[in-house]
Structure formats: structure tokens, C-alpha cells
N, C-alpha and C. Protein backbone atom coordinates (compact mmCIF):
# COMPACT_ATOMS: atom_id res chain seq x y z
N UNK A 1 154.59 80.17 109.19
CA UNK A 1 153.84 78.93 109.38
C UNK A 1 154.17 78.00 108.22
N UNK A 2 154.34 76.36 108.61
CA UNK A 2 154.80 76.15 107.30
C UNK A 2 153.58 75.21 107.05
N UNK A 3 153.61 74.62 105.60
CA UNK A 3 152.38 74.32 104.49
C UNK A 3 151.71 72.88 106.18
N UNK A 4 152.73 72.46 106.66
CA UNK A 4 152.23 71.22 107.32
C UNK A 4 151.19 71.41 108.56
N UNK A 5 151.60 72.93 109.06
CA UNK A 5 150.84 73.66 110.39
C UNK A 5 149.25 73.86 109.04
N UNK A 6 150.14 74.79 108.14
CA UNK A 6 148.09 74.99 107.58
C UNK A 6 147.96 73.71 107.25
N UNK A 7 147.99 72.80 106.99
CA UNK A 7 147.40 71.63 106.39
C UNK A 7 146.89 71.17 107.70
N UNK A 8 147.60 71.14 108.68
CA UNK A 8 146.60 70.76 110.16
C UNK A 8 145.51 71.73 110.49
N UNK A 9 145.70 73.11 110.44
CA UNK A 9 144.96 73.91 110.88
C UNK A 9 143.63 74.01 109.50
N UNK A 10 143.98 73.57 108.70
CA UNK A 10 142.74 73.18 107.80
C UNK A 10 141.74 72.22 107.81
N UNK A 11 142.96 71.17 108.00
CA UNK A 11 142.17 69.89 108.23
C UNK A 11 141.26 70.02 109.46
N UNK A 12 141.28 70.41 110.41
CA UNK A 12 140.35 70.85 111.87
C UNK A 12 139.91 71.50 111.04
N UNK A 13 139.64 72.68 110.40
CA UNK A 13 138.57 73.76 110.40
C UNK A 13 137.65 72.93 109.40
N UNK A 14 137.88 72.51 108.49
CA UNK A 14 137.10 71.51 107.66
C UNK A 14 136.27 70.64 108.45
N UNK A 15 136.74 69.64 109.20
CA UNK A 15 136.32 68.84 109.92
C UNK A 15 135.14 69.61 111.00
N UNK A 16 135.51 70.68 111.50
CA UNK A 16 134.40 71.21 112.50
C UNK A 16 133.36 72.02 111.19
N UNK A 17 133.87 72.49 110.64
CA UNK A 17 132.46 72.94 109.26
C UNK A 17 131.88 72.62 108.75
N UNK A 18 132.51 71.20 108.64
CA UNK A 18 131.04 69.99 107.72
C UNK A 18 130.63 69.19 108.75
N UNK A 19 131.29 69.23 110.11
CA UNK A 19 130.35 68.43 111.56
C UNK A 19 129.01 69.73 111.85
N UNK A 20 129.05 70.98 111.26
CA UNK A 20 128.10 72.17 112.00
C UNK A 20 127.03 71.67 110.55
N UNK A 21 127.60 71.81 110.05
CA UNK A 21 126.53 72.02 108.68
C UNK A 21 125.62 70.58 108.63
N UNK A 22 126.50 69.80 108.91
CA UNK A 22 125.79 68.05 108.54
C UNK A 22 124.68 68.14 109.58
N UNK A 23 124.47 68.90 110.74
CA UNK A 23 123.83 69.14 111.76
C UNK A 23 122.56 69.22 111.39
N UNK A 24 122.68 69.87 109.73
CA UNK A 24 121.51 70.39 109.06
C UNK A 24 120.79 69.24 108.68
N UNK A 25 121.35 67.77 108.12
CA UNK A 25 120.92 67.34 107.49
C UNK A 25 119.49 66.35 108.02
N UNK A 26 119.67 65.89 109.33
CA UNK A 26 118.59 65.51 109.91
C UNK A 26 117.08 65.84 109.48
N UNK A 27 117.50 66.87 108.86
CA UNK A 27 115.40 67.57 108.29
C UNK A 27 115.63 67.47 106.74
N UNK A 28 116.57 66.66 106.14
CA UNK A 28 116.39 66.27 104.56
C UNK A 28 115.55 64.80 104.94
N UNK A 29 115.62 64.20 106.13
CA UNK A 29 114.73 63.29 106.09
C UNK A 29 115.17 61.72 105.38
N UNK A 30 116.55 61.66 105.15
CA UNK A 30 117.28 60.76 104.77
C UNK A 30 118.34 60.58 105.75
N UNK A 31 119.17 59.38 105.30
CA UNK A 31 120.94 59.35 106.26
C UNK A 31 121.33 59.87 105.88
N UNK A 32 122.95 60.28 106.18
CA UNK A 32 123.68 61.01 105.89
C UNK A 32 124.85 59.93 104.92
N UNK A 33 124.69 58.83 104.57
CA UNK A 33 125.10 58.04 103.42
C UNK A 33 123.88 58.11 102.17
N UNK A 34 123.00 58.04 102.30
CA UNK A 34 122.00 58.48 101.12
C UNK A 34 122.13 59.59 100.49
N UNK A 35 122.19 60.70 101.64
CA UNK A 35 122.60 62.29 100.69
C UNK A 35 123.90 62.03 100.05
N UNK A 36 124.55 61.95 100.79
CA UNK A 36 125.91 61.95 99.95
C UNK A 36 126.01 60.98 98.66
N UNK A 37 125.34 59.62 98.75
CA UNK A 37 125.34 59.19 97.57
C UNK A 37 124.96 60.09 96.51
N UNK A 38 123.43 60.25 97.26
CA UNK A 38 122.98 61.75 96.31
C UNK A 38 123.38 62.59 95.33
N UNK A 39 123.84 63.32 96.56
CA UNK A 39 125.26 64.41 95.96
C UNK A 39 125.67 63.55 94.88
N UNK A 40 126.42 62.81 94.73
CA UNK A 40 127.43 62.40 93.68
C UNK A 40 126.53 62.72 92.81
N UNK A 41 125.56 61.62 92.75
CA UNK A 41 124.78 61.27 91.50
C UNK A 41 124.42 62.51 90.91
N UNK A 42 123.83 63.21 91.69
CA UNK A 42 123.47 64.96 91.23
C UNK A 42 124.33 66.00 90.24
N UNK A 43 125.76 65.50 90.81
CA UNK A 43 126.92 66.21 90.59
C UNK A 43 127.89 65.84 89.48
N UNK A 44 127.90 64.40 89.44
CA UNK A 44 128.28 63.79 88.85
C UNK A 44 128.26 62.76 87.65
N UNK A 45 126.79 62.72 88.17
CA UNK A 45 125.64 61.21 87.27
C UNK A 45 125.75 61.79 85.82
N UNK A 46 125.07 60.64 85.14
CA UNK A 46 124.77 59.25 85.28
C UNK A 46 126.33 58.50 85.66
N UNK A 47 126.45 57.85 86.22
CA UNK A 47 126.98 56.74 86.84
C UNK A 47 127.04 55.21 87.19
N UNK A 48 127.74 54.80 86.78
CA UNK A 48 127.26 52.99 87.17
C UNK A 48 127.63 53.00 88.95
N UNK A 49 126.91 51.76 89.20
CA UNK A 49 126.94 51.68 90.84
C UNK A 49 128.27 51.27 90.95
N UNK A 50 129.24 51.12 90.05
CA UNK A 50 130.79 50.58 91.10
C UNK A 50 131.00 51.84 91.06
N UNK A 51 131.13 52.75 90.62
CA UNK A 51 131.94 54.27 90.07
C UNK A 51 131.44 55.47 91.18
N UNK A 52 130.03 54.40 91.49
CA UNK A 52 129.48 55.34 92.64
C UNK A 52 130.00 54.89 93.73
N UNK A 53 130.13 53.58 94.17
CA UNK A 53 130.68 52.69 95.20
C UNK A 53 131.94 53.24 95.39
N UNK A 54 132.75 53.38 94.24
CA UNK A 54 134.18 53.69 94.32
C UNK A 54 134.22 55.27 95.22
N UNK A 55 133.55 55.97 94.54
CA UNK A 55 133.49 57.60 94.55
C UNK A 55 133.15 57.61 96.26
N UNK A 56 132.58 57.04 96.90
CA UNK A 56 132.02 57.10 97.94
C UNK A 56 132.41 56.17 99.33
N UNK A 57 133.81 55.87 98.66
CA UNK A 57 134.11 54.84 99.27
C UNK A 57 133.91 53.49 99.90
N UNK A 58 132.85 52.80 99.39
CA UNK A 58 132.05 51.37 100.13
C UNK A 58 132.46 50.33 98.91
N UNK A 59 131.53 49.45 99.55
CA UNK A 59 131.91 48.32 98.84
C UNK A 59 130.86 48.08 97.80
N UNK A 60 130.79 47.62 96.59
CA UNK A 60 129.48 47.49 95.78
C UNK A 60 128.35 47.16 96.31
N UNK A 61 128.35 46.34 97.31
CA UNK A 61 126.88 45.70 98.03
C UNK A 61 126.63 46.61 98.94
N UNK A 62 127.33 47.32 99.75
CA UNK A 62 126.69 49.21 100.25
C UNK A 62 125.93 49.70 99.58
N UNK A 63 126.70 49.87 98.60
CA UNK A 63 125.86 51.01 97.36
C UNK A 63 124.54 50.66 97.20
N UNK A 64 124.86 49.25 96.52
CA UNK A 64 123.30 48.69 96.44
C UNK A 64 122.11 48.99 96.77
N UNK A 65 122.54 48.66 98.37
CA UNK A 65 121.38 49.10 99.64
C UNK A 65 120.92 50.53 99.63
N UNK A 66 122.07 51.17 99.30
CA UNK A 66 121.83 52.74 99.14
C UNK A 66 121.26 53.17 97.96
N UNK A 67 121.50 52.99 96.63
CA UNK A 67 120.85 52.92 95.67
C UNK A 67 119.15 52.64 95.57
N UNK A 68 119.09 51.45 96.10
CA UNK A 68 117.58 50.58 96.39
C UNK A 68 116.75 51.38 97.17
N UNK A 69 117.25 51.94 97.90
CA UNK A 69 116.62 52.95 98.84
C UNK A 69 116.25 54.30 98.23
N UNK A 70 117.48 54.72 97.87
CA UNK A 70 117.27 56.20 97.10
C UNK A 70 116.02 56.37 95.46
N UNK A 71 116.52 54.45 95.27
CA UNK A 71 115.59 54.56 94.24
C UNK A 71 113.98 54.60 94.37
N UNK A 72 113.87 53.72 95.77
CA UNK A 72 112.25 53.48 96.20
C UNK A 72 111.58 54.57 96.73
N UNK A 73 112.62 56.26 97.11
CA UNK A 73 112.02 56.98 97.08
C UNK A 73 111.76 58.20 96.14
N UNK A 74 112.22 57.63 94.83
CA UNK A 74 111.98 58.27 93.79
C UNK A 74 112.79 59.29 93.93
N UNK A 75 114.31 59.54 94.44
CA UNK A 75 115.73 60.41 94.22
C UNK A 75 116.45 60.04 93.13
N UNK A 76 116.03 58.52 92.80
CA UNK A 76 117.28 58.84 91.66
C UNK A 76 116.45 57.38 90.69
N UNK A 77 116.72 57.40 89.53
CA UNK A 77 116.59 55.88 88.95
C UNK A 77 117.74 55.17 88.31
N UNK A 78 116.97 53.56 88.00
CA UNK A 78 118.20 53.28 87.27
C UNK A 78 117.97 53.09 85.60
N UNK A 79 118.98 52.98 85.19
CA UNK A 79 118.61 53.12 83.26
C UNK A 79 120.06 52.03 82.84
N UNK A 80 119.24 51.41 81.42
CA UNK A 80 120.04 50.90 80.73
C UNK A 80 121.08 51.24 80.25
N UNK A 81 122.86 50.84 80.94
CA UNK A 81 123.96 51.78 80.29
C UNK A 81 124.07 51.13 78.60
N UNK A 82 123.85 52.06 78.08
CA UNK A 82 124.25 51.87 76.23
C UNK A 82 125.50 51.13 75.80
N UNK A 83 126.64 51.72 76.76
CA UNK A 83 128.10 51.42 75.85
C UNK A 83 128.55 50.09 77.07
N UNK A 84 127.42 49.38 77.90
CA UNK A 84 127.76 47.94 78.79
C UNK A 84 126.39 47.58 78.90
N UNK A 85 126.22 46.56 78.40
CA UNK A 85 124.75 46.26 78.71
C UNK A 85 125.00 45.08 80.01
N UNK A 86 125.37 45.03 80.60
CA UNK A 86 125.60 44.40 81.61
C UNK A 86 125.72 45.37 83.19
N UNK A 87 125.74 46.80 82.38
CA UNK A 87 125.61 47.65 83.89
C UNK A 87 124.18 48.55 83.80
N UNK A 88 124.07 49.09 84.50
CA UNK A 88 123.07 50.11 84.39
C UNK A 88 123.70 51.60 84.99
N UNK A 89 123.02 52.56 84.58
CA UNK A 89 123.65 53.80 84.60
C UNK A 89 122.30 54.09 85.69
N UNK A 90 122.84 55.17 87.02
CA UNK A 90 122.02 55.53 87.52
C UNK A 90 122.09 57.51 88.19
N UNK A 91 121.24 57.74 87.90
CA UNK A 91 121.06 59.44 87.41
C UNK A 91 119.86 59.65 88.46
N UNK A 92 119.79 60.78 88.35
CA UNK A 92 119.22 61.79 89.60
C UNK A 92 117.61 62.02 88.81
N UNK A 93 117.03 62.01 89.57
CA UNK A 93 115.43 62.42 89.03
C UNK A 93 115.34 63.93 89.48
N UNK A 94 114.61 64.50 88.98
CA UNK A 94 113.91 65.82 89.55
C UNK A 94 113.55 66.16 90.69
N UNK A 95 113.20 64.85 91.69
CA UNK A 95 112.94 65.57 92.98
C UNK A 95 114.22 64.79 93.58
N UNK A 96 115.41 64.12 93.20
CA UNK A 96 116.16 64.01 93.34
C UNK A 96 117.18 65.16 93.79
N UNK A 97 117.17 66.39 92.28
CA UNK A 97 117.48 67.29 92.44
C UNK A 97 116.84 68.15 94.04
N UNK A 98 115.86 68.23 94.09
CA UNK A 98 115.39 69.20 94.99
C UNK A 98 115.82 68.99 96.32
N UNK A 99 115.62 67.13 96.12
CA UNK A 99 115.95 67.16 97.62
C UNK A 99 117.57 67.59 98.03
N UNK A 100 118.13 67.39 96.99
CA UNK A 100 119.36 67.51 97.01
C UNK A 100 119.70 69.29 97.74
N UNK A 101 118.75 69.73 96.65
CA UNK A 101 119.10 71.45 96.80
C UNK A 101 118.57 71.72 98.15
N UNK A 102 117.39 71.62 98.76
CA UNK A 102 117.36 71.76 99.87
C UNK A 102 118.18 71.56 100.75
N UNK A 103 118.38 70.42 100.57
CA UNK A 103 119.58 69.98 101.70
C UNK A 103 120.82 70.75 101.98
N UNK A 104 121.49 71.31 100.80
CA UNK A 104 122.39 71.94 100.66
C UNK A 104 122.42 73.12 100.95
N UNK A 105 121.11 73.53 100.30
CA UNK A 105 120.65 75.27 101.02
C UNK A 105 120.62 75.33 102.68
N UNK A 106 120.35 74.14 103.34
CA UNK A 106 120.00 74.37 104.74
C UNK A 106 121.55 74.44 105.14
N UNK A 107 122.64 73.62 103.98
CA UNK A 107 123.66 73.69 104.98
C UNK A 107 124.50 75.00 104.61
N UNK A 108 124.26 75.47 103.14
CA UNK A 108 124.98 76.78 103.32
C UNK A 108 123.95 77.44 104.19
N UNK A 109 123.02 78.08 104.32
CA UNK A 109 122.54 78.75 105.30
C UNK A 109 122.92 78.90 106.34
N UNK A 110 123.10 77.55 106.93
CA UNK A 110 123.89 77.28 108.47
C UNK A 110 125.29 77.92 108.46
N UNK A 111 126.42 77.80 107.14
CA UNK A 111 127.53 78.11 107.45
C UNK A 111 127.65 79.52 107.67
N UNK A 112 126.67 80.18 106.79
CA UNK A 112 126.15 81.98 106.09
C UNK A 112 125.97 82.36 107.87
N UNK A 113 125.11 81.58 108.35
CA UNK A 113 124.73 82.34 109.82
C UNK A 113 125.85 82.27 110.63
N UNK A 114 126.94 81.76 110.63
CA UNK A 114 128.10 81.88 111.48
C UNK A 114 129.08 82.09 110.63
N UNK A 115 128.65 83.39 109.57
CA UNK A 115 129.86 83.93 109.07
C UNK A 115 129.32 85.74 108.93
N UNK A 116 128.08 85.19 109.65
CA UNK A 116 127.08 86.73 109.44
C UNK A 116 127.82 88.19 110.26
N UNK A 117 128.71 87.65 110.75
CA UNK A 117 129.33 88.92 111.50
C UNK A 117 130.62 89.70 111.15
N UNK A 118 131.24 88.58 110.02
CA UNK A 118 132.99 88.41 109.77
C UNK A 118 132.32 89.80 108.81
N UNK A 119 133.81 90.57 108.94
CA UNK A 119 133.85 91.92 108.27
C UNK A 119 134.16 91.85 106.82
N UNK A 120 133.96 92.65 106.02
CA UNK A 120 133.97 92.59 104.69
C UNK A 120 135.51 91.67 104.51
N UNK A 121 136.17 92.03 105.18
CA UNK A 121 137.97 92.14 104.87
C UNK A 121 138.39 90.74 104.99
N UNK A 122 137.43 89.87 106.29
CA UNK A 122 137.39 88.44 106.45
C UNK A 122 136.92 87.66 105.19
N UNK A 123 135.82 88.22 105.18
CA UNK A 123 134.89 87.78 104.11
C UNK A 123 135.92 87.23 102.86
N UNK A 124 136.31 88.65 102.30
CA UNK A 124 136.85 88.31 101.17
C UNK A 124 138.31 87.31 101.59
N UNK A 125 138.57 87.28 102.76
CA UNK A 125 139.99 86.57 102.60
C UNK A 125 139.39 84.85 102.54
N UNK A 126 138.24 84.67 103.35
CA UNK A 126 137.27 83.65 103.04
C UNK A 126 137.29 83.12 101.63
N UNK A 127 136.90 84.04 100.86
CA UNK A 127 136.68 83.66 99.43
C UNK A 127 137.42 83.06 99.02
N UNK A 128 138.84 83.99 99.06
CA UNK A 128 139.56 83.33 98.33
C UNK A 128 140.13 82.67 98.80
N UNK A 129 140.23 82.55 100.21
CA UNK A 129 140.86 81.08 100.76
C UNK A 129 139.77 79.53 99.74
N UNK A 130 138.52 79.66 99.71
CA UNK A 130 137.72 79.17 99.29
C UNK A 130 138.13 78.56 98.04
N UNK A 131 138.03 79.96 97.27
CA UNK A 131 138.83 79.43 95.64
C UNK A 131 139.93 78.65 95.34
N UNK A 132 140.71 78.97 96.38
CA UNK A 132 141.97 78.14 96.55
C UNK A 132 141.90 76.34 97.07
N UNK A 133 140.84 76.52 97.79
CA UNK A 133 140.96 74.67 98.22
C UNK A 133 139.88 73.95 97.05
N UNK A 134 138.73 74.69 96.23
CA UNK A 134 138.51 74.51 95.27
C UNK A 134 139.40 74.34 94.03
N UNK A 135 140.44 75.04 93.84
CA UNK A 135 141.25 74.72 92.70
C UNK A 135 142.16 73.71 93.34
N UNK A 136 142.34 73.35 94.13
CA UNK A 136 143.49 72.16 94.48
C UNK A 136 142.56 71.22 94.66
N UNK A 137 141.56 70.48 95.17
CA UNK A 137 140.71 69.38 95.85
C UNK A 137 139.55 69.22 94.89
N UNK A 138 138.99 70.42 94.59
CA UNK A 138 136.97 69.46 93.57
C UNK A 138 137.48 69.00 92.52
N UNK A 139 136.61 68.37 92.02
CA UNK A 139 136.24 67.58 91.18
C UNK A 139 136.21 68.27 89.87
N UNK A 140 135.31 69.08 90.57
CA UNK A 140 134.35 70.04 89.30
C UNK A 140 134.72 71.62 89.59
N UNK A 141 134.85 71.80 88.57
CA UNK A 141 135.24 73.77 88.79
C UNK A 141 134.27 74.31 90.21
N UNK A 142 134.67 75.22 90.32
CA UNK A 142 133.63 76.16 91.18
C UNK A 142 132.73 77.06 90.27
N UNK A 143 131.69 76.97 91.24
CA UNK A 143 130.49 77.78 90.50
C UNK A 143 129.55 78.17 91.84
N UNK A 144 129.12 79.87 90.62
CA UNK A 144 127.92 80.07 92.25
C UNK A 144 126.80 78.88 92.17
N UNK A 145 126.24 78.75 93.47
CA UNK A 145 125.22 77.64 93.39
C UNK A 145 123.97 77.86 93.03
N UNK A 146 123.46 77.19 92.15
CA UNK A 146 122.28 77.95 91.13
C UNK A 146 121.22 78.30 92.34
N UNK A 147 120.89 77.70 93.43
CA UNK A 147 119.53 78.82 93.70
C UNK A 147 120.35 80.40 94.53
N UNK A 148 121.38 80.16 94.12
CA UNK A 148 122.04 81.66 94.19
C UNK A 148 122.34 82.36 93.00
N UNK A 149 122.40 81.94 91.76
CA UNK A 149 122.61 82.58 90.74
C UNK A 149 121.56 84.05 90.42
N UNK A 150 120.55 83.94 90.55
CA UNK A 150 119.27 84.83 90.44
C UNK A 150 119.55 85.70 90.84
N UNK A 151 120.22 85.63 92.23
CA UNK A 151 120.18 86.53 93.10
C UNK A 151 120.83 88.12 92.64
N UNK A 152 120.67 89.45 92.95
CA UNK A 152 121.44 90.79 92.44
C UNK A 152 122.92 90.35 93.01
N UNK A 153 123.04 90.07 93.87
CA UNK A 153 124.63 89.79 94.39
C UNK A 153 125.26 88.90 93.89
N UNK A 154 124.58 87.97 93.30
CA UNK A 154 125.50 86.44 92.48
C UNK A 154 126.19 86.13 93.95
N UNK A 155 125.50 85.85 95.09
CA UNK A 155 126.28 85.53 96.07
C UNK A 155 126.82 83.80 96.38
N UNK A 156 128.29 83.62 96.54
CA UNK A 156 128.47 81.96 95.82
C UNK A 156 128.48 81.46 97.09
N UNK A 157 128.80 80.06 96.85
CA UNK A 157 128.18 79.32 97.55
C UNK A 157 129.39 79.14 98.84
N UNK A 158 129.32 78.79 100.12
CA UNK A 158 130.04 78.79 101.01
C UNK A 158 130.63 77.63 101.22
């Protein structure tokens, strides 16, 4: 098979895995442009709104709207950036976080239940298929996802 067949046959499996999971997001009780702003900010923040605009692909006056929103429900605020006083830096609040984690928990959950059958042998080829589009594509290293860390299995995140 050559790299261009898996790069198609990835690109579909991606595409149908975050269309099952996003399925979830309807009961975070937000859009599905708010979480994801979210996400960034969570993941990424503090942040100025172009960097978020950029990251998220829209235009600064998107963000805005999205920002204004996320901010009026107390997900994220905004703060004076120090090193531009002409921007503001905007960061994740505490129930920012939660809502965030929920959200995320519902969608690994969802992926966990339609992987609940794959045999150990899948599993692990899973993983490390996993590790692998993590070391070529995030942002940010891989890590188990903290309300999995606790856990006796350190089981990571899907």
C-alpha cells in the first residue's frame, strides 16, 4: 500500500471518528465552534483573539462573537496582555476547564464504546497507530488525559 492509499484511508477514518464522537457534543450545551474555541484556549491559552482566530481558522470578527459568548458564560475571560497593551490575553476559567473535560470525556467514551470489542492485538496496534499521528500532526506532546491519569491502568486517551 503506498503512503498516498494510507493517507486516504486515514483521512476517511478520521473524518468518520470525529463525525461519531462530535455526536457527543450536543449535551455540552454549546456549538460546536464554541467548544472548539474552547479547546484551544484550554490547551493552549492564554492567547490573544487573532492567535485564536488564526488557530481556528476564522476571521477576527468570528472569534469575537465566539469569545463574547464563551465569555458571558463564564468559560473563559479576558485579561490585560502585559508585553501589548493594546491586546488582551484570553484564558480558560475553571468551569471553563470542566466544561471542557466533560465534553471530551463524553467523546472519548463514545470512541471507548466502539472499540469495546477490538482484541488486545487491535488494541495495541491502535495505540500505536495513535502515537504515530500524534508525533507527526499535535501541537502538544501526547499525554494520558488527566481524568484518566488516577486511574490503576493509566488508561490514555483515545
Amino acid at each position: 500500500m503506498s503512503t498516498t492509499e494510507v493517507a486516504d484511508l486515514l483521512h476517511s477514518a478520521a473524518i468518520h471518528l470525529l463525525r461519531r464522537a462530535a455526536e457527543e457534543d450536543a449535551a455540552a450545551g454549546i456549538t460546536r465552534a464554541r467548544l472548539s474555541a474552547l479547546s484551544v484556549v484550554v490547551f493552549r491559552g492564554p492567547l490573544t483573539l487573532t492567535a485564536l482566530a488564526q488557530a481556528e481558522g476564522v476571521r477576527p470578527a468570528t472569534m469575537t462573537r465566539i469569545v463574547a459568548a464563551l465569555e458571558e458564560t463564564g468559560l473563559i475571560r479576558r485579561e490585560p496582555n502585559a508585553a501589548d497593551g493594546r491586546s488582551v490575553l484570553i484564558s480558560k476559567t475553571d468551569e471553563g476547564d470542566r466544561m471542557l473535560a466533560r465534553a471530551r470525556g463524553r467523546r472519548i467514551d463514545a470512541i471507548g464504546s466502539r472499540l469495546a470489542n477490538v482484541s488486545d492485538e487491535d488494541l495495541a496496534v491502535l495505540r500505536r497507530a495513535a502515537e504515530l499521528l500524534e508525533e507527526r500532526f499535535a501541537l502538544r506532546p501526547w499525554r494520558p488525559a488527566a481524568r484518566f491519569e488516577a486511574t490503576a491502568g493509566g488508561t490514555p486517551e483515545a
